[in-house]
Protein backbone atom coordinates (compact mmCIF):
# COMPACT_ATOMS: atom_id res chain seq x y z
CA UNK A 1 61.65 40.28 174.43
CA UNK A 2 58.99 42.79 175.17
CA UNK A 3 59.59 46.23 175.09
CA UNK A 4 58.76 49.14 177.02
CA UNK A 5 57.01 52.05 175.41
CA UNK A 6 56.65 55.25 176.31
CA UNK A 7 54.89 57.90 174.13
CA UNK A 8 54.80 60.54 175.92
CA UNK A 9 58.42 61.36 177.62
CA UNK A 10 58.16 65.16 177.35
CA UNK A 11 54.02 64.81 179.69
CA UNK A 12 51.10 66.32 178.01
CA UNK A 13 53.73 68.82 175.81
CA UNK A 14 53.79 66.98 172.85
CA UNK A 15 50.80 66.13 172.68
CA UNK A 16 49.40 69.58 173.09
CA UNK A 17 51.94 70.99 170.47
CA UNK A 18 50.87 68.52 168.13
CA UNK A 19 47.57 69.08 168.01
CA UNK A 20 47.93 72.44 167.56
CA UNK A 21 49.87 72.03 164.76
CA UNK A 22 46.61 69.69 163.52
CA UNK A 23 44.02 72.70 164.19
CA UNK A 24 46.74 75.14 162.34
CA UNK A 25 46.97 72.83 158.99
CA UNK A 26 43.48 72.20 159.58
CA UNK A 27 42.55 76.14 159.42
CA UNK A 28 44.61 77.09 156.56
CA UNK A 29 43.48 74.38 154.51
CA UNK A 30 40.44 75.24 155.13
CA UNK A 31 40.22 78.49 154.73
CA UNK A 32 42.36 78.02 150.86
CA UNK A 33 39.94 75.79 149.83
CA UNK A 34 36.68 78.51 151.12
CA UNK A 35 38.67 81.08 149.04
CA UNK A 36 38.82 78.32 145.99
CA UNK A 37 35.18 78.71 145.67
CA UNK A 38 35.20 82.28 145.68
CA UNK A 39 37.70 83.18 142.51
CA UNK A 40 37.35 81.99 139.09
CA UNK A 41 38.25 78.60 137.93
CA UNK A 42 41.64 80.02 136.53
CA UNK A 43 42.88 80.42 139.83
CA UNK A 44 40.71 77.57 142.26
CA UNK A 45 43.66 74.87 141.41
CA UNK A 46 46.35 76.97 142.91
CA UNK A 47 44.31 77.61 146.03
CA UNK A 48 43.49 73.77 146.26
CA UNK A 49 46.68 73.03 146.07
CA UNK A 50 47.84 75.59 148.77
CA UNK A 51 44.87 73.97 151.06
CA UNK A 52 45.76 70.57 150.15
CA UNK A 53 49.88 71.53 151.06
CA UNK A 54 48.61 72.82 154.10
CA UNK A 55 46.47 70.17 155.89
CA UNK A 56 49.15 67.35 154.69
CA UNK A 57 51.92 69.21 156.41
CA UNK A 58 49.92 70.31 159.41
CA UNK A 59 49.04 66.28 159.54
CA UNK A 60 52.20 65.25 158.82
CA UNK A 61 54.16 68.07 161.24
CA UNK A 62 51.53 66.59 164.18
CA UNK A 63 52.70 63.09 163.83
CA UNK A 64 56.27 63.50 164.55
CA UNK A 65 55.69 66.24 167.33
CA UNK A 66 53.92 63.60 168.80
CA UNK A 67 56.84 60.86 168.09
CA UNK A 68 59.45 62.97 169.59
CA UNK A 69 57.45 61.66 172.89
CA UNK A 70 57.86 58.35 171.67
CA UNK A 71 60.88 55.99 173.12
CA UNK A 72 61.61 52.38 173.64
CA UNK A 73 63.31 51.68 176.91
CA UNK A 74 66.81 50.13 175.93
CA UNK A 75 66.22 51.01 172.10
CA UNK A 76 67.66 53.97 170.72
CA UNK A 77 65.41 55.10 167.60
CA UNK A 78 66.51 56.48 164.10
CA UNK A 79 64.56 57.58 161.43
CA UNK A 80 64.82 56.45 157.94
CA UNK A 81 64.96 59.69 156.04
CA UNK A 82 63.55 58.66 152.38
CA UNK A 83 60.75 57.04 154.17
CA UNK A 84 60.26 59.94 156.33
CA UNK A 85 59.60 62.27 153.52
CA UNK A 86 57.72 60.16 151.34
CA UNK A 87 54.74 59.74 154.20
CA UNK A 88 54.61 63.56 154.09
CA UNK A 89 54.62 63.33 150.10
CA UNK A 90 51.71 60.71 150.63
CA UNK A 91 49.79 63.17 152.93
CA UNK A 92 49.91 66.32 150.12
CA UNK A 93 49.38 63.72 147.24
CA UNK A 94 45.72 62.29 149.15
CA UNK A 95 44.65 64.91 150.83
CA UNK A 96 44.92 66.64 147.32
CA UNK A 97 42.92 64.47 145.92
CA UNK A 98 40.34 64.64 148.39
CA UNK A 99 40.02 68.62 148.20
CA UNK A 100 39.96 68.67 144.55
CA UNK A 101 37.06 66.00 144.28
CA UNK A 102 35.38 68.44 146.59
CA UNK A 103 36.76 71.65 145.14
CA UNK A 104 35.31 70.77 141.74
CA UNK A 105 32.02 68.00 142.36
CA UNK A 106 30.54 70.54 145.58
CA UNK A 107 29.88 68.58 148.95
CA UNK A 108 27.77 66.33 147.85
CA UNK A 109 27.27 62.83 149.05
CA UNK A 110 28.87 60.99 146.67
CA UNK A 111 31.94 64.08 145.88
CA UNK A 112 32.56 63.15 149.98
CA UNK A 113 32.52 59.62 150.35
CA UNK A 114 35.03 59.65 147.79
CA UNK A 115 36.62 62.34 148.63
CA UNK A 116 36.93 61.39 152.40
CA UNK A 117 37.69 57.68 151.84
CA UNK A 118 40.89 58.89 149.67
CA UNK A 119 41.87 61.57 152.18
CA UNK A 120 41.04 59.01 155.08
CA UNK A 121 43.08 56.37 153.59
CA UNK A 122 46.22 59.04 152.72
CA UNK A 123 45.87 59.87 156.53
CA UNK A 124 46.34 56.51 157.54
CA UNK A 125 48.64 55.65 155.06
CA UNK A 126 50.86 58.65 156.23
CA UNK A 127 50.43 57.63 159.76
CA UNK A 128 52.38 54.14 159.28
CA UNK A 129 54.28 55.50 156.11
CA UNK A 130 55.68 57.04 159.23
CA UNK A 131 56.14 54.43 161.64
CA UNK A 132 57.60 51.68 159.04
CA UNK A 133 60.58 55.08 158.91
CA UNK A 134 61.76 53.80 162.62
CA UNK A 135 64.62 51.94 162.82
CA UNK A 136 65.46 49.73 166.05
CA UNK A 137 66.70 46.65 167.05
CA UNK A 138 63.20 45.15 167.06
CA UNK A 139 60.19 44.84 165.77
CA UNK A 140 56.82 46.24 165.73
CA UNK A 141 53.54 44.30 165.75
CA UNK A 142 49.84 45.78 165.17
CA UNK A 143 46.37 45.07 166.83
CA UNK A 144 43.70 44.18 163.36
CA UNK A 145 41.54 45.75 164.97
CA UNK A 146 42.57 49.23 166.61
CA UNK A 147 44.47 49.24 163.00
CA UNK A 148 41.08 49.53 161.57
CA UNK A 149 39.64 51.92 164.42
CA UNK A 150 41.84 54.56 163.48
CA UNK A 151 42.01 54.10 160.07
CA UNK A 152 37.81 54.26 160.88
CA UNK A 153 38.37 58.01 162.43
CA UNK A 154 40.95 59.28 159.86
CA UNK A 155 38.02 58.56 157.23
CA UNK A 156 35.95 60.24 159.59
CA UNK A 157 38.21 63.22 159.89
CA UNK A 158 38.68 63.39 156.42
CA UNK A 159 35.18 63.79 155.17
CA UNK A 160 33.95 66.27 158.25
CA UNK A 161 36.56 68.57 157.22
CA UNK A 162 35.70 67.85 153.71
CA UNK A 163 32.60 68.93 154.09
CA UNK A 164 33.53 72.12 156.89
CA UNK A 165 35.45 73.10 153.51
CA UNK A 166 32.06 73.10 150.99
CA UNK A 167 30.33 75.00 153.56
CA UNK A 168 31.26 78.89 153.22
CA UNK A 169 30.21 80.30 155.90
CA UNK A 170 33.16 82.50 157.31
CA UNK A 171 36.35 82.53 159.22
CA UNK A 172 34.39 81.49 162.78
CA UNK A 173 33.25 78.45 161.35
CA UNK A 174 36.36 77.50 159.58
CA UNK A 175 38.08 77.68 162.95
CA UNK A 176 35.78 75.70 164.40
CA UNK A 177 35.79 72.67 161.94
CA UNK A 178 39.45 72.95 162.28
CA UNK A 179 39.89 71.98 166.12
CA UNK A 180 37.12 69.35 165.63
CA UNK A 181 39.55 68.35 162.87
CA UNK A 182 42.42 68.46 164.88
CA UNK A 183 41.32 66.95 167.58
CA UNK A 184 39.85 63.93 165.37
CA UNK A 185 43.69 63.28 163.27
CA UNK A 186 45.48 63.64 166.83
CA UNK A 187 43.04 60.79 168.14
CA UNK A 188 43.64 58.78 164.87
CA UNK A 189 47.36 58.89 165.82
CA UNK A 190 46.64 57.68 169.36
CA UNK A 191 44.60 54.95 168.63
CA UNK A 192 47.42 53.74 166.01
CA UNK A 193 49.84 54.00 168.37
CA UNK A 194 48.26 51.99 170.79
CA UNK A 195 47.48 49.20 168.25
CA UNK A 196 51.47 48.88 168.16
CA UNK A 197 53.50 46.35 170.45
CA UNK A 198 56.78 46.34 169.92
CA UNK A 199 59.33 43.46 170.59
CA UNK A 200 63.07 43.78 171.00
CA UNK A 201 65.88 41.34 169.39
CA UNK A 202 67.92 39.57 172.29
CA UNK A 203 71.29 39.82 172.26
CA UNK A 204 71.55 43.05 171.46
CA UNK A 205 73.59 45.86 173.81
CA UNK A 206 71.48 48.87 174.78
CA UNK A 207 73.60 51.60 172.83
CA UNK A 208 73.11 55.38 173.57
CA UNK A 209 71.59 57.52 170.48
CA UNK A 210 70.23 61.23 170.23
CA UNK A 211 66.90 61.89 171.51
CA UNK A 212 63.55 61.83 169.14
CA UNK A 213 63.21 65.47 169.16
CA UNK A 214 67.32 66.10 168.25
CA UNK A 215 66.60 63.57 165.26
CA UNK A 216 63.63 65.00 164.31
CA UNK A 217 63.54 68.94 164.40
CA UNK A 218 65.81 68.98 161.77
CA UNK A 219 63.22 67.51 159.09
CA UNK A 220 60.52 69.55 160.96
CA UNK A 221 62.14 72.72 159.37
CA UNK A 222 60.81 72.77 155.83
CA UNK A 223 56.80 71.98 156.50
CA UNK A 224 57.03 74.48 159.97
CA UNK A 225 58.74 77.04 157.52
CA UNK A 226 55.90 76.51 155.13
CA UNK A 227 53.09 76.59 157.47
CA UNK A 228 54.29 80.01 158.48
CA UNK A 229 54.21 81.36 154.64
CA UNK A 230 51.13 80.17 154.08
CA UNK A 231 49.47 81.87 157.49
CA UNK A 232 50.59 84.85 155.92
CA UNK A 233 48.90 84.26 153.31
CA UNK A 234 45.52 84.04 154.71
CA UNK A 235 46.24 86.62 156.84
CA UNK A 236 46.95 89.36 154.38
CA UNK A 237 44.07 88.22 151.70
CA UNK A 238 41.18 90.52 152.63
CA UNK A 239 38.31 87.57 151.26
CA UNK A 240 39.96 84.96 154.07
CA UNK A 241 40.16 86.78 156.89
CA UNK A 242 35.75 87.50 156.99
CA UNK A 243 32.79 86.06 155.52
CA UNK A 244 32.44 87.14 152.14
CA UNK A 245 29.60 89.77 151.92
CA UNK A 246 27.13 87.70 149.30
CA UNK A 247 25.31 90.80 147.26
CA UNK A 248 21.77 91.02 148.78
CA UNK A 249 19.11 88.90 146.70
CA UNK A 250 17.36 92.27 145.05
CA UNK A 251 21.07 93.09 143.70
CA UNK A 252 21.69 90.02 141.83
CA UNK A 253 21.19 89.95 137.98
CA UNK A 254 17.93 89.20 136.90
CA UNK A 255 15.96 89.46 140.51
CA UNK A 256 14.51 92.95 140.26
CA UNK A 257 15.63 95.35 143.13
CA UNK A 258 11.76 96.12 144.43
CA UNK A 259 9.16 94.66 144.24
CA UNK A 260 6.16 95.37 142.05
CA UNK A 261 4.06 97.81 144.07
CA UNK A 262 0.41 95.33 143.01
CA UNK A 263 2.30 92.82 144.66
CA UNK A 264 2.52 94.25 148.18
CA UNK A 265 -1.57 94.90 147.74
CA UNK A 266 -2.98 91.73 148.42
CA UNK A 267 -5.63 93.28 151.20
CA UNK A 268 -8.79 93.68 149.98
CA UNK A 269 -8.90 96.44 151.67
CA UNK A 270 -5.60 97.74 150.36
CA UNK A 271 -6.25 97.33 146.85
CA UNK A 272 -6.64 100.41 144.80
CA UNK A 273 -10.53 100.79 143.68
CA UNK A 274 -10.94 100.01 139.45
CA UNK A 275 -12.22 103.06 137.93
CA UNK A 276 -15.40 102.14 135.89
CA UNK A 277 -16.18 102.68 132.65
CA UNK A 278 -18.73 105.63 132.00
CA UNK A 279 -21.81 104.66 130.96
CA UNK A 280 -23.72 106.51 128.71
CA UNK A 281 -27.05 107.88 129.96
CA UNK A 282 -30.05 105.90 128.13
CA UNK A 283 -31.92 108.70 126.29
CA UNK A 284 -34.85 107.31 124.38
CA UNK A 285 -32.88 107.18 120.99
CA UNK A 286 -31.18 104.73 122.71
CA UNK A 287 -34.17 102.71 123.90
């Protein structure tokens, strides 16, 4: 039997909420992994992981905002804990990977087609990690092909915010790549959930269960909490909250601070006249 779907039972809330919480995880990842190019390499693999932590709970925390919207007429829904937890230990573990490749290798080509592939495919694999956590009396099937669509967008996700991270260029643009970011994971987990049918086993008697959003706020604590300590993070470290202020070209080692004064004289006009060498009148010793 067919069953009836609803994803979002709360309106446009949980939706909103969630990506929020993608632009947020977005931000601070973002911003860890600008300030892991800044410091020495002693200290980059603690920021990466801080960014990395970040983005995979913001990710993670976004998908089941949005599934406390989710129901199944006549189907109460549980959630496998285990399975829960180890889709938000997949997020950290690929998006990890991802930042790292880029952390270390720069934004180039190849450091984000790697790089975005693993984080894309981490996304993804968090996404129905998720999902395969349900527990109902049915089943759910998936569309090949809207499967692949959003697994499509959370590669393309991956490797724009990638490559937001390898460009420094101050807190305005990190916010920036973060809603674009956010608003590319929350349409990954749209376009997933519409790939999904789901089909209910007859004979079974509609039983009443807690809500999605009782069952799930409790496991929401943790990442939320973290989220939080990590915000204050960024906000109290001086380098993440502006653009770093780059020393001016003159001041770096090596690049003299002015300029030779024969090299602003290029005129003709301008250029300081030789002085000649005396000559030495011709007398007729000389001659």
């Amino acid at each position: 039997m067919h069953g009836t779907v609803d994803g979002f039972s709360y309106g446009i809330v949980t939706p909103l909420v969630a990506y929020l919480m993608a632009c947020l995880g977005g931000a601070l990842g973002l911003r860890c992994t600008t300030r892991a190019l800044l410091v020495a390499h002693s200290w980059r693999p603690g920021w990466l992981a801080l960014g990395s932590a970040a983005i995979g709970s913001g990710i993670w925390t976004m998908h089941f905002i949005a599934m406390m919207g989710f129901t199944v007429a006549g189907a109460p829904i549980h959630y496998d804990k285990p399975t829960t937890y180890a889709s938000l230990g997949v997020a950290i573990l690929m998006v990890g990977v991802g930042i790292f490749i880029v952390g270390y290798k720069g934004a180039t080509g190849t450091a984000l087609f790697t790089g975005g592939t693993v984080t894309g495919l981490g996304i993804a694999s968090m996404h129905y990690l998720g999902m395969a956590g349900m527990r109902f009396n049915g089943k759910m099937e998936y569309n090949t092909l809207t499967v692949a669509a959003s697994v499509a967008i959370a590669m393309a996700a991956a490797s724009a915010a990638l490559w937001s991270a390898g460009q420094v260029r101050g807190f305005l643009w990190s916010v920036g790549a973060s809603l674009v970011m956010g608003l590319a994971v929350t349409g990954m987990h749209y376009t997933g959930m519409a790939a999904m049918k789901v089909h209910l086993h007859s004979g079974g008697t509609p039983t009443p269960g807690d809500s999605p959003a009782a069952l799930l706020a409790p496991m929401l604590v943790g990442p939320l909490a973290f989220l939080c300590l990590a915000g204050v993070v960024v906000l109290f470290d001086p380098l993440m909250v502006s653009k770093p202020a780059w020393p001016p070209v003159e001041h770096k080692p090596g690049v003299p601070a002015h300029a030779p004064a024969a090299h602003t004289s290029r005129h003709p006009r301008l250029r300081p006249r030789r002085k000649m060498p005396h000559r030495e009148s011709r007398t007729p010793q000389n001659r």
